[in-house]
N, C-alpha and C. Protein backbone atom coordinates (compact mmCIF):
# COMPACT_ATOMS: atom_id res chain seq x y z
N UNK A 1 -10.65 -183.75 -103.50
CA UNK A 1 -11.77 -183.29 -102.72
C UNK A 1 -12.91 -182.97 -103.67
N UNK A 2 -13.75 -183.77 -103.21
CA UNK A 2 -15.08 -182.95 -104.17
C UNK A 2 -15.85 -181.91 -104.14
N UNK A 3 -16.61 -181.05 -105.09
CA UNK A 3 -17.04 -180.19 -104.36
C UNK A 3 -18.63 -179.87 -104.95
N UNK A 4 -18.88 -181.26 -105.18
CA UNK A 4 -20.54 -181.09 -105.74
C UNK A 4 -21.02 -180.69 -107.01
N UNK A 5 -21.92 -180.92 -107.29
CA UNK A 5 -22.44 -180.59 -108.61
C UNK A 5 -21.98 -179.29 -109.06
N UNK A 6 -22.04 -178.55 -108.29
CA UNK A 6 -21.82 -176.85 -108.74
C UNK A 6 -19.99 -177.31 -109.03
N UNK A 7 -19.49 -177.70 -108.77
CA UNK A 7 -17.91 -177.71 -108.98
C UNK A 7 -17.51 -177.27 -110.17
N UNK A 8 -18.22 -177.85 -111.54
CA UNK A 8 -17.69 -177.58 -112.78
C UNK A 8 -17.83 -176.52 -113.10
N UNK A 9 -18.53 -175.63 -112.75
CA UNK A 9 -19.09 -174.26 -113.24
C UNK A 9 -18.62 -172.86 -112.37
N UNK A 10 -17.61 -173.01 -111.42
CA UNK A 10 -17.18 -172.23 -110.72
C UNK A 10 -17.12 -170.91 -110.92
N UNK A 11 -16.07 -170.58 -112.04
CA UNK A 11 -16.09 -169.34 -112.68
C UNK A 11 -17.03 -168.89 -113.16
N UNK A 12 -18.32 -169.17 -113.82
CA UNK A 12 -19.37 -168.41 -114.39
C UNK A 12 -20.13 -167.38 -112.85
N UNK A 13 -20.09 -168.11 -112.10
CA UNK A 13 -20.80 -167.49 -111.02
C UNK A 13 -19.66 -166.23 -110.20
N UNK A 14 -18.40 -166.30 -110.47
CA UNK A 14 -17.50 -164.97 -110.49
C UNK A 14 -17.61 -163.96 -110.96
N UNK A 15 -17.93 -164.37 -112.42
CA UNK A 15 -17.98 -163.00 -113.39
C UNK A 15 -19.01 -162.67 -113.65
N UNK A 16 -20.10 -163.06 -112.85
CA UNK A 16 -21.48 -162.61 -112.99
C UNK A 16 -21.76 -161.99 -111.51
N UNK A 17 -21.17 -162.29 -110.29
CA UNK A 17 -20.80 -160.93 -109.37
C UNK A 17 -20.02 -159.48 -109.74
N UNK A 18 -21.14 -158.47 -109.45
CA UNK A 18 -20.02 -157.48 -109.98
C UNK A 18 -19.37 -156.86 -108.31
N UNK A 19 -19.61 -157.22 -107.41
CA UNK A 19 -19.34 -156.43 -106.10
C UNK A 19 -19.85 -156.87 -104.62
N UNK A 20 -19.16 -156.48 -103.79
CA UNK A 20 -19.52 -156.78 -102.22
C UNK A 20 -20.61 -155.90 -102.22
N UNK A 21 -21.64 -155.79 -101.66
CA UNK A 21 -22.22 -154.53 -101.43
C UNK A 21 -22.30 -154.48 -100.12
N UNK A 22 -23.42 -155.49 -99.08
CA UNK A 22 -23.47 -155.52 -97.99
C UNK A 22 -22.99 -156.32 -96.58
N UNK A 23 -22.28 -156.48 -95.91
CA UNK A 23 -22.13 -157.36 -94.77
C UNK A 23 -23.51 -157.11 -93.37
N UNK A 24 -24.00 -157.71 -93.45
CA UNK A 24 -25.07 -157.25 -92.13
C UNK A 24 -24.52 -158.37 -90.66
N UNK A 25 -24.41 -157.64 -89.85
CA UNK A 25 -24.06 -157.88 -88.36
C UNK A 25 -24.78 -157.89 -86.95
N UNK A 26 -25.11 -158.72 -86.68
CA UNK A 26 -26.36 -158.70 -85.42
C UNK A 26 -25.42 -158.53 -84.32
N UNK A 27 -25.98 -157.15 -83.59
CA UNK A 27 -25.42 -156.93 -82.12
C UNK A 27 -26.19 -157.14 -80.82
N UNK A 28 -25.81 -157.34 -79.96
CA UNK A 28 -26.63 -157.41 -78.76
C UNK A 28 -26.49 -155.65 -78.44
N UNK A 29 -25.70 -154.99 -78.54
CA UNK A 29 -25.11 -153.70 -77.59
C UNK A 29 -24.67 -153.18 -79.15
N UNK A 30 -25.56 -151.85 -80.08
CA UNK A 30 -25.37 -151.81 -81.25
C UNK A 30 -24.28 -150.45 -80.80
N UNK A 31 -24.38 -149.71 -79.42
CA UNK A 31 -23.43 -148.70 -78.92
C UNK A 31 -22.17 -149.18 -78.91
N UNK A 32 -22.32 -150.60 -78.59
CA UNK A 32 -20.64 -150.56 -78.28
C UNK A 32 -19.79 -151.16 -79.43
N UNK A 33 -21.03 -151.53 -80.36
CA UNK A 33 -20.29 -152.17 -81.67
C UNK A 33 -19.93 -151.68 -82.31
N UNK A 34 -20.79 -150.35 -82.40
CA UNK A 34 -20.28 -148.82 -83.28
C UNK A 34 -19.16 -148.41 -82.57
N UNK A 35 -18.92 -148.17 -81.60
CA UNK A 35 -17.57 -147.77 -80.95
C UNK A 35 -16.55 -148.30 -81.55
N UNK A 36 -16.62 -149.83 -81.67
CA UNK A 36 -15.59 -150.27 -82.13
C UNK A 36 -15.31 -150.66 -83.21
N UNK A 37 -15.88 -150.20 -84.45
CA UNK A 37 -15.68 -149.88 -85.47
C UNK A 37 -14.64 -148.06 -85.79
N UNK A 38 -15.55 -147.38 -84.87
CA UNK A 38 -14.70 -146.05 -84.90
C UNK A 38 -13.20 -146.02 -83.83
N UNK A 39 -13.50 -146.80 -82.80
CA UNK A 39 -11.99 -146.58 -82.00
C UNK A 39 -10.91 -147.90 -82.63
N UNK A 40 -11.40 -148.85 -82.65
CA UNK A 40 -10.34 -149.68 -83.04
C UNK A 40 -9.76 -149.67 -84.53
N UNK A 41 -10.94 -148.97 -85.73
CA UNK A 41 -10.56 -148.77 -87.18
C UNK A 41 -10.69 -147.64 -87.79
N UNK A 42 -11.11 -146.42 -86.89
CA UNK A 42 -11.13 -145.03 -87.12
C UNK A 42 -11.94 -145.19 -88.09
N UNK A 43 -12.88 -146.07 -88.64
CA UNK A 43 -14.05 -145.59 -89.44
C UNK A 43 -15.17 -144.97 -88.85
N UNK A 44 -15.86 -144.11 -90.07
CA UNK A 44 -16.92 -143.35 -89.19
C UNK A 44 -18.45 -144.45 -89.51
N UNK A 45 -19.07 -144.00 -88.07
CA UNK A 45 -20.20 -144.59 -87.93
C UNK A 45 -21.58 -144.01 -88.60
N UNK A 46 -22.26 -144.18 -89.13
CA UNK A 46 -23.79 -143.34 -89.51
C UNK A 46 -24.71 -143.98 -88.45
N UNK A 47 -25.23 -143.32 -87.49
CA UNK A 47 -26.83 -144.25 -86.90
C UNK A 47 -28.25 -144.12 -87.06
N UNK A 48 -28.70 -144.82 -87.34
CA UNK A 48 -30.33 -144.58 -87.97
C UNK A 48 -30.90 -143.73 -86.76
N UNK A 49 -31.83 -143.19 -87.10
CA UNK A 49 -32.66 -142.00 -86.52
C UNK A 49 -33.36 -143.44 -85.54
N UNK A 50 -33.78 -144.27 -85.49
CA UNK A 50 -34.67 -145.63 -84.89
C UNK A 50 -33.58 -145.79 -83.60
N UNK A 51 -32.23 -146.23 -83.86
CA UNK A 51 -31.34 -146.42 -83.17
C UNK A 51 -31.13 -148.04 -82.85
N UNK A 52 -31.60 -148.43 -84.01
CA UNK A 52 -31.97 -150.07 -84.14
C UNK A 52 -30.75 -150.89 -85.10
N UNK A 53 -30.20 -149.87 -85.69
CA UNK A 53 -29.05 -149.85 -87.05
C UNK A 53 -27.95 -149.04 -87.01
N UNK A 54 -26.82 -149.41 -87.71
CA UNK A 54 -25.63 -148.58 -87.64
C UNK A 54 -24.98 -148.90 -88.96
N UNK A 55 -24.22 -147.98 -90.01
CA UNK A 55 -23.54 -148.33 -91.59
C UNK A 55 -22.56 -148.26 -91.16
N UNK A 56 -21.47 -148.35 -91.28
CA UNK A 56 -19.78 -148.39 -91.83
C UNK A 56 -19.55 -148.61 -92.89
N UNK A 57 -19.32 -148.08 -93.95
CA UNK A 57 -19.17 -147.28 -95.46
C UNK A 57 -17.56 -148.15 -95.32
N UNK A 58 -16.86 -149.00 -96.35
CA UNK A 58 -15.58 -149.37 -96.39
C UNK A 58 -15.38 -149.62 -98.12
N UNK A 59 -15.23 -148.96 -98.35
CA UNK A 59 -14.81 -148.14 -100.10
C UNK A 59 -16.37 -148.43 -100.47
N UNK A 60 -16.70 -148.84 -101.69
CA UNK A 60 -17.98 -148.98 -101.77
C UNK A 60 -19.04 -150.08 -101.47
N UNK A 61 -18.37 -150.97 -100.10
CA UNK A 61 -19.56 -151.95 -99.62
C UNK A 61 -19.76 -150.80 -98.28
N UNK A 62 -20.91 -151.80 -97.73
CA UNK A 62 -21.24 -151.17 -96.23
C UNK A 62 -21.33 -152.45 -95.19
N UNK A 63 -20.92 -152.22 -94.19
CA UNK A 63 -21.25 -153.25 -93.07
C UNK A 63 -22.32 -152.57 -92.02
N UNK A 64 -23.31 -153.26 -92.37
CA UNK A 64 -24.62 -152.98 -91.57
C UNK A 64 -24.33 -153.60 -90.21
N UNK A 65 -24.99 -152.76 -88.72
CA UNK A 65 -24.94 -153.31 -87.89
C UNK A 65 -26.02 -153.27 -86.94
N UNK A 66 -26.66 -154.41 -87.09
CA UNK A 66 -28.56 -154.35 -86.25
C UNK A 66 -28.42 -155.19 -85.26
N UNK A 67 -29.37 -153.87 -84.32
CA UNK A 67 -29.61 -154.79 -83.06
C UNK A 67 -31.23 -155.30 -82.80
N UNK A 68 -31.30 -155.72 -82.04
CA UNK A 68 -32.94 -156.32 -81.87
C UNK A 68 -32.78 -156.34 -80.41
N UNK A 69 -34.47 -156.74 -79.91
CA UNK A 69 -34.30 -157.43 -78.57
C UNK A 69 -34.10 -158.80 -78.57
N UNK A 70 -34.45 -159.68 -79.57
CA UNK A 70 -34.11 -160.97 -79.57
C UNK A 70 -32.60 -161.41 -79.75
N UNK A 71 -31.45 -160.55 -80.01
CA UNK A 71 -29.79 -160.68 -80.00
C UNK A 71 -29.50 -160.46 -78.89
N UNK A 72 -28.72 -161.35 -78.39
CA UNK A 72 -27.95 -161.76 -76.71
C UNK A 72 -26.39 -161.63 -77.42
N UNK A 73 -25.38 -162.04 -76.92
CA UNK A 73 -24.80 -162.11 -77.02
C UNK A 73 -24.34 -163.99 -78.44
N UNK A 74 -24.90 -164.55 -77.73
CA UNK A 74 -25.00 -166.26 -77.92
C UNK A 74 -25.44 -165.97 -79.94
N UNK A 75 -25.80 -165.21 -80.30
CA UNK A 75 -26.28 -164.80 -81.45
C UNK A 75 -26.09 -163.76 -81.95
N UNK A 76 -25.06 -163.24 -81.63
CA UNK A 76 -24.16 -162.09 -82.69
C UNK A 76 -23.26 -162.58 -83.76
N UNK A 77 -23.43 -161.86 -85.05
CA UNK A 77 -22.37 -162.60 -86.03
C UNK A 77 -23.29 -161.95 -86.94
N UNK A 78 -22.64 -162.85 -88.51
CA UNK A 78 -23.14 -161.96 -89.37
C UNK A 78 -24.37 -162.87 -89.92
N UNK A 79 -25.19 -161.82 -90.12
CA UNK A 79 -26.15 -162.07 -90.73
C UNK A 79 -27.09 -162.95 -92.24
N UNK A 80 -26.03 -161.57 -92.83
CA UNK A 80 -26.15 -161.74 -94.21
C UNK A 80 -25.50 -161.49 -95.16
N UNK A 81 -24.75 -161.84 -96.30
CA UNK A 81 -23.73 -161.37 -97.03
C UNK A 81 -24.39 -161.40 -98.55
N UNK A 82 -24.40 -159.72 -99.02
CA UNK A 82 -25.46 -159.47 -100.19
C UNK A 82 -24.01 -159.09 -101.10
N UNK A 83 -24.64 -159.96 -102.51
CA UNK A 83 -23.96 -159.48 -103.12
C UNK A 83 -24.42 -158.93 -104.35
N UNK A 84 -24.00 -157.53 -105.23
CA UNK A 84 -24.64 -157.41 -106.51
C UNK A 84 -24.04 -158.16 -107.67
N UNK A 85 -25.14 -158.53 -108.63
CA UNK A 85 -24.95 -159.15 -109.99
C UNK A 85 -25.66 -158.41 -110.74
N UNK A 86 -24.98 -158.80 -112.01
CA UNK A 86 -25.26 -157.89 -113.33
C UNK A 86 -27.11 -158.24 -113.32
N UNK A 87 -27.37 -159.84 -113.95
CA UNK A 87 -28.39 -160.26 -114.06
C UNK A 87 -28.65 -160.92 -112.92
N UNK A 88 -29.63 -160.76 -112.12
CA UNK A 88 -30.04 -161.93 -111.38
C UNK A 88 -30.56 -163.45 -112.33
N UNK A 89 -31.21 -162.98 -113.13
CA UNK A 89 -32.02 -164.45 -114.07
C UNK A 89 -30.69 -165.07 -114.43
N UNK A 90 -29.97 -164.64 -114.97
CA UNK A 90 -28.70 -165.51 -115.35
C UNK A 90 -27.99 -165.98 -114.33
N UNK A 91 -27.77 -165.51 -113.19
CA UNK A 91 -27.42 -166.36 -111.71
C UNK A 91 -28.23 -167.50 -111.45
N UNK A 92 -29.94 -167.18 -111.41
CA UNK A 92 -30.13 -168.44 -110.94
C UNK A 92 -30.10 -169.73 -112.17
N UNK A 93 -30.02 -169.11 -113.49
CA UNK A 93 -29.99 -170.02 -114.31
C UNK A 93 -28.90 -170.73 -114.25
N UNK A 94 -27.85 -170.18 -114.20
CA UNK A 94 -26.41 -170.67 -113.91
C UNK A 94 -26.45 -171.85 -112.66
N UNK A 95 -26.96 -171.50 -111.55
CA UNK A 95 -27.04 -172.18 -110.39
C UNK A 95 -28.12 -173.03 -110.86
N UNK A 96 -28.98 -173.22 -111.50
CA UNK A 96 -29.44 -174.40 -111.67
C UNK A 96 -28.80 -175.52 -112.75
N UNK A 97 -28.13 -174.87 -113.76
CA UNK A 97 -27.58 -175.48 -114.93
C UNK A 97 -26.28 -176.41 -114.21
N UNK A 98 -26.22 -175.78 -112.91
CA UNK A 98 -24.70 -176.19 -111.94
C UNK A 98 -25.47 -177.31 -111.46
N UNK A 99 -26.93 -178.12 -111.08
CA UNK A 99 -27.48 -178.46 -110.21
C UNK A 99 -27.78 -178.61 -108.82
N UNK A 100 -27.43 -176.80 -108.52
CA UNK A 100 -27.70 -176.63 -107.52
C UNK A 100 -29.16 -175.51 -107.48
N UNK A 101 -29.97 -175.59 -106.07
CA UNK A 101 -31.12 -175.05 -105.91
C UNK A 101 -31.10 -173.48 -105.77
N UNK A 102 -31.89 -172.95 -106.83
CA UNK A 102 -32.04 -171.52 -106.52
C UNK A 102 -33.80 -171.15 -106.55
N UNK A 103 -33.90 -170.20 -105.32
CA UNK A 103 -34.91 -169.89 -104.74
C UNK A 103 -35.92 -168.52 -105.84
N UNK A 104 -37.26 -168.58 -105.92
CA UNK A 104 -37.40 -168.05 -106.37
C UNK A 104 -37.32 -165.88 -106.25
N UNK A 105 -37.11 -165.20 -107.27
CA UNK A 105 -36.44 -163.77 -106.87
C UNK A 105 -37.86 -163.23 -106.28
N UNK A 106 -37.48 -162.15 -105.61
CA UNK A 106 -38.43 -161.49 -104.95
C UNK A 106 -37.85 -159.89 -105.19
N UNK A 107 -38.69 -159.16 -105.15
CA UNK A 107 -38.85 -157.56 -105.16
C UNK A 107 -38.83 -156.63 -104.41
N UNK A 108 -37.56 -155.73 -103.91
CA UNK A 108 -37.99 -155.72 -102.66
C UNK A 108 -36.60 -154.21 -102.77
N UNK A 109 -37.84 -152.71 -102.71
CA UNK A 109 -36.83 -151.59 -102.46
C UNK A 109 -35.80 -151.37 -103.92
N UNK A 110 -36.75 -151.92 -105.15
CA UNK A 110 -36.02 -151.62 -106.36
C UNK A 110 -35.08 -152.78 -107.02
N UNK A 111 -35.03 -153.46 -106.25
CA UNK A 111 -33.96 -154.79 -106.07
C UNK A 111 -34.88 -155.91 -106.88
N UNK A 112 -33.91 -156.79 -107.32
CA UNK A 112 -34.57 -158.25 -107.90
C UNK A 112 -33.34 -159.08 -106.60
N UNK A 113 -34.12 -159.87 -106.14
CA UNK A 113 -33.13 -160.30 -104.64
C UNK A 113 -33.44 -162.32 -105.05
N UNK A 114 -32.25 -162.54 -104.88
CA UNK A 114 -32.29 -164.15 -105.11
C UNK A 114 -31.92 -164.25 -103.34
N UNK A 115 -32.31 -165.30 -102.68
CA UNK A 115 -31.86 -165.67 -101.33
C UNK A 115 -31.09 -167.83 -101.16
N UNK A 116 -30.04 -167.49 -101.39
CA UNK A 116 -29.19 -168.77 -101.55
C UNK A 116 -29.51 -169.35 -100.30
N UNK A 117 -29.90 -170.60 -100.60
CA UNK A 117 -29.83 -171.22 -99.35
C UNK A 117 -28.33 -171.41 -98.29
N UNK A 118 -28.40 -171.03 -97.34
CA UNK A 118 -27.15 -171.22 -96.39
C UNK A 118 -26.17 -172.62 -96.53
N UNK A 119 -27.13 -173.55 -97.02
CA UNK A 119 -26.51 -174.86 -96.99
C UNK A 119 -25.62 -174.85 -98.57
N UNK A 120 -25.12 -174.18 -99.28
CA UNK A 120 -25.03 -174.13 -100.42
C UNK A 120 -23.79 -172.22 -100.25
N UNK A 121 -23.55 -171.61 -99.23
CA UNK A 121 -22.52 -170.80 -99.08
C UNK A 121 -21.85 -171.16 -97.72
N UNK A 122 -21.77 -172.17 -97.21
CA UNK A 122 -20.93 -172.44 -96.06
C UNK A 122 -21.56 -172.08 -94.90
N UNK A 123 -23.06 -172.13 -95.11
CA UNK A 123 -23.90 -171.36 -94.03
C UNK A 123 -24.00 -169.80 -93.76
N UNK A 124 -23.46 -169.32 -94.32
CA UNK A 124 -24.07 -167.82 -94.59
C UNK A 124 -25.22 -167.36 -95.55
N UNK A 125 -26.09 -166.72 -95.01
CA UNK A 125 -27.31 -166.37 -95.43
C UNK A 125 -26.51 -165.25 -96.84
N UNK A 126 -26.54 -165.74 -97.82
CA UNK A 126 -26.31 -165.25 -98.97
C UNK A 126 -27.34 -164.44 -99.56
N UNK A 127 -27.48 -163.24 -100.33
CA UNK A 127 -28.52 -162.89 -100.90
C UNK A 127 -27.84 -162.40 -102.07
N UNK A 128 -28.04 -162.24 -103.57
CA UNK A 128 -27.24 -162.12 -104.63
C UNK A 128 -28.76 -161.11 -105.88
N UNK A 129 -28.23 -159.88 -105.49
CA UNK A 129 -29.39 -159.23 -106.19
C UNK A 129 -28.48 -158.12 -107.56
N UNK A 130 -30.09 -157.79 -108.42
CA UNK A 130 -29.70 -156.86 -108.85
C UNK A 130 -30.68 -155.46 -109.47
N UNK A 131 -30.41 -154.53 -109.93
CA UNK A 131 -31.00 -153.12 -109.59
C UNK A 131 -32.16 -153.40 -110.69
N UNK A 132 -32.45 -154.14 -111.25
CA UNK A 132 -33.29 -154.30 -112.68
C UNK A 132 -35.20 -154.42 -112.20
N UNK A 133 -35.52 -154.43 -111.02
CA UNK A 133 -37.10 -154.04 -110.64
C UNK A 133 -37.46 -152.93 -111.09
């Protein structure tokens, strides 16, 4: 099976993740999603003062859970899957040295934030940052 240009370089892009940090989750009904985070997994819920957002803390990542008016049901799932790296510059260098496309970093809340294209993590909106802004 092939698995594209990036294939040979697999491991460099492992050990240059240091951690899960975020899962983000689009709800239609952000009440009943929080519910079931606390009744079905006895985790506790935090809710933003807005009432637009909800955390679930699971050792040290968080699973974010946002609602909008534009989420129906037909469009719940996850969002976005952030992960921290030591260096961001050495990620995207890596991902280009792999010949695959990396987007340019942006600044954003202290963060240096790379945004992977979806077509390139199995369609999950990837974001791969790190604390160095």
């Amino acid at each position: 099976m092939s698995h594209g240009a990036g294939a040979i370089r697999p491991r460099l892009f492992s050990k240059m993740i240091k951690r899960l940090d975020t899962l983000e989750v689009a709800t239609a009904d952000l009440a009943d999603a929080a519910s079931i985070y606390e009744k079905n997994f006895g985790f506790a819920v935090s809710r933003s003062a807005d009432g637009k957002s909800a955390s679930v803390k699971v050792g040290g990542a968080e699973i974010r859970l946002v609602a909008g008016p534009t989420i129906d049901a037909s469009s719940e799932g996850m969002t976005g899957l952030w992960l921290e790296a030591e260096n961001v510059d050495q990620v995207t260098a890596d991902f280009r040295a792999a010949g695959l496309e990396a987007g340019a970093i942006r600044i954003e809340s202290g963060r240096r934030i790379l945004t992977i294209d979806p077509k390139l993590a199995n369609q999950v909106p990837l974001f791969i940052f790190d604390r160095k802004a």
